[in-house]
N, C-alpha and C. Protein backbone atom coordinates (compact mmCIF):
# COMPACT_ATOMS: atom_id res chain seq x y z
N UNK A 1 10.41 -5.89 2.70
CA UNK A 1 10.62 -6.24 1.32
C UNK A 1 9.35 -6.88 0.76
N UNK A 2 9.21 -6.81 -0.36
CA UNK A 2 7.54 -7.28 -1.14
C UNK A 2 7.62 -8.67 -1.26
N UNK A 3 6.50 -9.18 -0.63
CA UNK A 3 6.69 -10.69 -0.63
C UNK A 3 5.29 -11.16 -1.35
N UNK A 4 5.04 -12.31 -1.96
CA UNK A 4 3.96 -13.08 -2.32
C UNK A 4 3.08 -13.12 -0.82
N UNK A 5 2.06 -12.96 -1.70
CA UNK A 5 0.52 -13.07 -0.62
C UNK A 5 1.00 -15.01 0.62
N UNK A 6 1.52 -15.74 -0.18
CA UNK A 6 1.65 -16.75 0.56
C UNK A 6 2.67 -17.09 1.49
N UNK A 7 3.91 -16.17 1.55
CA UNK A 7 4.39 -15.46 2.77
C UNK A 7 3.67 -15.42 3.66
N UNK A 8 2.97 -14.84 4.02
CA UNK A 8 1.91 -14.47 5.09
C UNK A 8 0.89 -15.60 5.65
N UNK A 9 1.14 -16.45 4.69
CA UNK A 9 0.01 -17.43 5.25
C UNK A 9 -1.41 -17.53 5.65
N UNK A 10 -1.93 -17.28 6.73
CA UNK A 10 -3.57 -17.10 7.12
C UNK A 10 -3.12 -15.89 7.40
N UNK A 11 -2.32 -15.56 7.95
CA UNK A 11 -2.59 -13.77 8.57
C UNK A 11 -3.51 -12.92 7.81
N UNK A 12 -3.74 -11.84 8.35
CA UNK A 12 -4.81 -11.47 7.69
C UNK A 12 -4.04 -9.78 7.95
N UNK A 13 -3.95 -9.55 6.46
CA UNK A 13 -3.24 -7.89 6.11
C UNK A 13 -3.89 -6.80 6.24
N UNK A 14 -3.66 -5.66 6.64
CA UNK A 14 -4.23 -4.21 6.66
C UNK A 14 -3.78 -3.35 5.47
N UNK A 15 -4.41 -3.17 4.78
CA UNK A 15 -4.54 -1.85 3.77
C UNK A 15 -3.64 -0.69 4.11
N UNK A 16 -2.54 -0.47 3.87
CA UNK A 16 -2.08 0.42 4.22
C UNK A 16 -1.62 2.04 3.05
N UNK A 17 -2.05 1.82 1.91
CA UNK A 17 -2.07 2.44 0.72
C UNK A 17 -2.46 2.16 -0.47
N UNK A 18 -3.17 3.40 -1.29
CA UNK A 18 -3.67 2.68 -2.77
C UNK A 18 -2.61 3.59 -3.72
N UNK A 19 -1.58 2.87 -4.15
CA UNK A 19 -0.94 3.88 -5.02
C UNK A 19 -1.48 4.16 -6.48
N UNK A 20 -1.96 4.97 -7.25
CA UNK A 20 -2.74 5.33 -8.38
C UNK A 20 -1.33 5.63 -9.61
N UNK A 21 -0.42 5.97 -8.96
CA UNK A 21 0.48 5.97 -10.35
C UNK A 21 1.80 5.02 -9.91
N UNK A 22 2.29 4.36 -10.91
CA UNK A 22 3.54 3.68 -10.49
C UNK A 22 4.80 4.89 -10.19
N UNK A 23 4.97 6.07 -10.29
CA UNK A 23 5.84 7.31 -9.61
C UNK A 23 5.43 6.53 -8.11
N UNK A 24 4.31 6.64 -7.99
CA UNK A 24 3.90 6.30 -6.23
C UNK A 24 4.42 5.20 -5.26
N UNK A 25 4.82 4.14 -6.77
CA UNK A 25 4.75 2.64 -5.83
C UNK A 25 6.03 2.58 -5.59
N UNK A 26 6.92 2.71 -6.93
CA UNK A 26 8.03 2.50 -6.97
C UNK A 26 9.23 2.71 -5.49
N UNK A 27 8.98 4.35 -5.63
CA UNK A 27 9.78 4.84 -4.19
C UNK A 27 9.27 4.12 -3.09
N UNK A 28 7.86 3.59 -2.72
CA UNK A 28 7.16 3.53 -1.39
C UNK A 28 8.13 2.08 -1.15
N UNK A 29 7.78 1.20 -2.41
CA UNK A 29 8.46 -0.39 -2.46
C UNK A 29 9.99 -0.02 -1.87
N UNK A 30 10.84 0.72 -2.88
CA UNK A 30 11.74 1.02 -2.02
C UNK A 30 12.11 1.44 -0.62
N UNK A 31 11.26 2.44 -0.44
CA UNK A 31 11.28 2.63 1.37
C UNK A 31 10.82 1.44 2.20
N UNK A 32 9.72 0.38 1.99
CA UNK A 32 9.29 -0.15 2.93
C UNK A 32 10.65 -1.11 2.96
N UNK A 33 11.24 -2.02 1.99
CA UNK A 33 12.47 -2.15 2.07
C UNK A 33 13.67 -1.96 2.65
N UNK A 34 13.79 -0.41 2.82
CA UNK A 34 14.78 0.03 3.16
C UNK A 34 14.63 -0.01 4.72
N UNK A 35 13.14 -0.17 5.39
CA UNK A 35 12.82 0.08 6.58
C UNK A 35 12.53 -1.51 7.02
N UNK A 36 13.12 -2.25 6.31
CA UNK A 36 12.91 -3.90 6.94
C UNK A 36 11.09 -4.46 6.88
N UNK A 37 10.14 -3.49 6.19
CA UNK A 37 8.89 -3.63 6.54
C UNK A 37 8.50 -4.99 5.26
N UNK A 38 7.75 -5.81 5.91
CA UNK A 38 7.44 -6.96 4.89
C UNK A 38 6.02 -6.58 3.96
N UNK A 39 5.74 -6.58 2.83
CA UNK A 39 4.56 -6.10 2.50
C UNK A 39 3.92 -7.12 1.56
N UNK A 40 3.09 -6.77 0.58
CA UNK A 40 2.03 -7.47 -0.52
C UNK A 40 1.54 -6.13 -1.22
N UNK A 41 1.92 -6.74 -2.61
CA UNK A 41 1.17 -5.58 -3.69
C UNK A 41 -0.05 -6.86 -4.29
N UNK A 42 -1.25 -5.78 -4.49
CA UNK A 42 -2.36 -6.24 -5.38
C UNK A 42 -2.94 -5.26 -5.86
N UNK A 43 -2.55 -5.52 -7.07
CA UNK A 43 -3.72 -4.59 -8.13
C UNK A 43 -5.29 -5.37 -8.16
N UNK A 44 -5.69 -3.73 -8.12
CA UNK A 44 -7.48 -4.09 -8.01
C UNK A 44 -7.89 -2.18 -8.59
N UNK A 45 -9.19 -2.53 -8.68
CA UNK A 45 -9.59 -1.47 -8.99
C UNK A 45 -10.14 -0.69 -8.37
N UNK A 46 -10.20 0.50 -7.62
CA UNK A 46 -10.50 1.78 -7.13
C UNK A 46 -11.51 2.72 -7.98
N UNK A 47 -12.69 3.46 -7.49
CA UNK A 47 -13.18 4.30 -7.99
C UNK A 47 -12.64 6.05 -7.69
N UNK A 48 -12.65 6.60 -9.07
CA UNK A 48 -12.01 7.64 -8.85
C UNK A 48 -12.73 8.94 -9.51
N UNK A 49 -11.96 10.39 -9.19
CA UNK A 49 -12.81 11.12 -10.25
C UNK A 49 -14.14 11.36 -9.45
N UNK A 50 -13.89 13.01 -9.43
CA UNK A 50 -14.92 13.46 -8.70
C UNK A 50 -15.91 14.08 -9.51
N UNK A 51 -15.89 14.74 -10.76
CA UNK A 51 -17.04 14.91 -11.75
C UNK A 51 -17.48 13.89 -12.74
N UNK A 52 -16.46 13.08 -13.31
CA UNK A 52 -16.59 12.06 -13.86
C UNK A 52 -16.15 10.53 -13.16
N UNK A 53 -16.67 10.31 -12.60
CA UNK A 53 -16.41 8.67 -11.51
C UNK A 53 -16.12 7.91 -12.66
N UNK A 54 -14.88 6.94 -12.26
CA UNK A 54 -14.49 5.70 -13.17
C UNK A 54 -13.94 4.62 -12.40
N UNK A 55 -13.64 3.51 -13.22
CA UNK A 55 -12.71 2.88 -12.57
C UNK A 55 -11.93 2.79 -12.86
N UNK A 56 -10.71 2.49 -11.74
CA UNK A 56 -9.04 2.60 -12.26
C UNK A 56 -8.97 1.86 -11.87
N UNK A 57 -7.13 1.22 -12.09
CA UNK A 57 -6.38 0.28 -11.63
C UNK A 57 -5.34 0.92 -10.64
N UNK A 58 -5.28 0.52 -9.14
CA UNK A 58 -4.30 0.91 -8.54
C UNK A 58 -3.03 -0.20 -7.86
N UNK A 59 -2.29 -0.07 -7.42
CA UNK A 59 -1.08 -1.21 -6.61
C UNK A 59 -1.73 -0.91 -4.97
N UNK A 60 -2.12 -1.45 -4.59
CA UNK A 60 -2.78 -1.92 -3.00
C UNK A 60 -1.82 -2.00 -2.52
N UNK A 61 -1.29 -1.68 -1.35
CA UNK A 61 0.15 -2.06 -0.75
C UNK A 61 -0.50 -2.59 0.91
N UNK A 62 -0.32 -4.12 1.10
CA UNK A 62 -0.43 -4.43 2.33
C UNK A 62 0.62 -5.05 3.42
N UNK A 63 -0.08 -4.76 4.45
CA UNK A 63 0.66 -5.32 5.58
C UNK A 63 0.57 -5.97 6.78
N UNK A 64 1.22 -6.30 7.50
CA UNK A 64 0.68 -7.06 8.91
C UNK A 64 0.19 -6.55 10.02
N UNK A 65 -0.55 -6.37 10.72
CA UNK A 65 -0.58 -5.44 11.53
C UNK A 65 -0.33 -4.59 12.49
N UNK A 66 0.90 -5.71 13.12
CA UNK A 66 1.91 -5.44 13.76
C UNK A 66 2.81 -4.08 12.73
N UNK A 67 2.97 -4.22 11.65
CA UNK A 67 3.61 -3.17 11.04
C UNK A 67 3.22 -2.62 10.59
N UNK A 68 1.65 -1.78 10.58
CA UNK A 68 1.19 -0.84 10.21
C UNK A 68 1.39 0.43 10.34
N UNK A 69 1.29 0.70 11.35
CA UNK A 69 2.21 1.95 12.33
C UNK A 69 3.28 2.58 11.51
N UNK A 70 4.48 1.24 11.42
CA UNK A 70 6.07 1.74 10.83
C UNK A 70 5.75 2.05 9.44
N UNK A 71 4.54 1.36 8.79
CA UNK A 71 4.29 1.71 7.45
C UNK A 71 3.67 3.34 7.20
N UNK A 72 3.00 3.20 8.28
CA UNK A 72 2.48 5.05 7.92
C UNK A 72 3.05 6.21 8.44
N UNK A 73 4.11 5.81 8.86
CA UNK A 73 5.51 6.70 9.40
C UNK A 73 6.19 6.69 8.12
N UNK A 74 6.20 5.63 7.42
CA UNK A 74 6.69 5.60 6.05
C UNK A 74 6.34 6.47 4.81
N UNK A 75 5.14 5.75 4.69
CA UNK A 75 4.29 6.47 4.39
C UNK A 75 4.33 8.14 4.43
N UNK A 76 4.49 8.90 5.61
CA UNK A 76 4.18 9.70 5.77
C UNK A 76 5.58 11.19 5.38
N UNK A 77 6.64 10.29 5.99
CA UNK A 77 8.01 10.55 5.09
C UNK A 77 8.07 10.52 4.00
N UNK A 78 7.55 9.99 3.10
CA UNK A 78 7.38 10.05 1.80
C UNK A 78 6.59 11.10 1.22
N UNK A 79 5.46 12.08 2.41
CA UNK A 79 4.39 13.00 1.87
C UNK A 79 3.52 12.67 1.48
N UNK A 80 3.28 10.96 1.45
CA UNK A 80 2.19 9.93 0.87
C UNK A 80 1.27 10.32 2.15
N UNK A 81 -0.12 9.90 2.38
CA UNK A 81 -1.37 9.95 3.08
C UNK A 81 -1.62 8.45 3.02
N UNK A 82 -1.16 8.13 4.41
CA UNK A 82 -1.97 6.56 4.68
C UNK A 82 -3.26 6.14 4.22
N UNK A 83 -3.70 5.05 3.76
CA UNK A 83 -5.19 4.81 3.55
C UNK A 83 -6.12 4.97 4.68
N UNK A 84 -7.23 5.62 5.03
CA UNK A 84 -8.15 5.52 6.45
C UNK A 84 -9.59 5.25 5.88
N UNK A 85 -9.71 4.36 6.85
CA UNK A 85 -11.40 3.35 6.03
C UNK A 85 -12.11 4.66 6.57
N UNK A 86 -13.05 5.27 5.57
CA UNK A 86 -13.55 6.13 6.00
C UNK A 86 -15.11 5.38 6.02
């Protein structure tokens, strides 16, 4: 379920998705939910746009790292593409 960044305390979260449209976040918030997974949304901005580069605003969806895994199983049920630091 989506908790405030201060839930977490010092832990330190893994990136586990940048959702670009709220269609994206909405369902994901619901699934991680539905799957007991604890998370953190932060909007920040992403560069996007491959002929014309900009910046956008996306919903960051993080997690612990212990539950990263169950998140991109989530993730992946959904047809969503986990984030990978490239």
């Amino acid at each position: 379920m989506r908790q405030e960044p201060e839930f977490f305390g010092e832990a330190e979260l893994d990136l586990v998705y940048i959702a670009k449209k709220l269609r994206e976040a909405l369902p994901l918030e619901e699934a991680f939910g539905a799957h007991g997974i604890d998370y953190a949304i932060e909007l920040d901005t992403y560069s996007g746009g491959l002929i014309f580069r900009a910046e956008r605003t996306g919903a960051f969806f993080y997690v612990l790292p212990e539950k990263v895994e169950a998140a991109k199983e989530v993730l992946r049920g959904l047809g969503l593409k986990p984030y990978e630091i490239v």
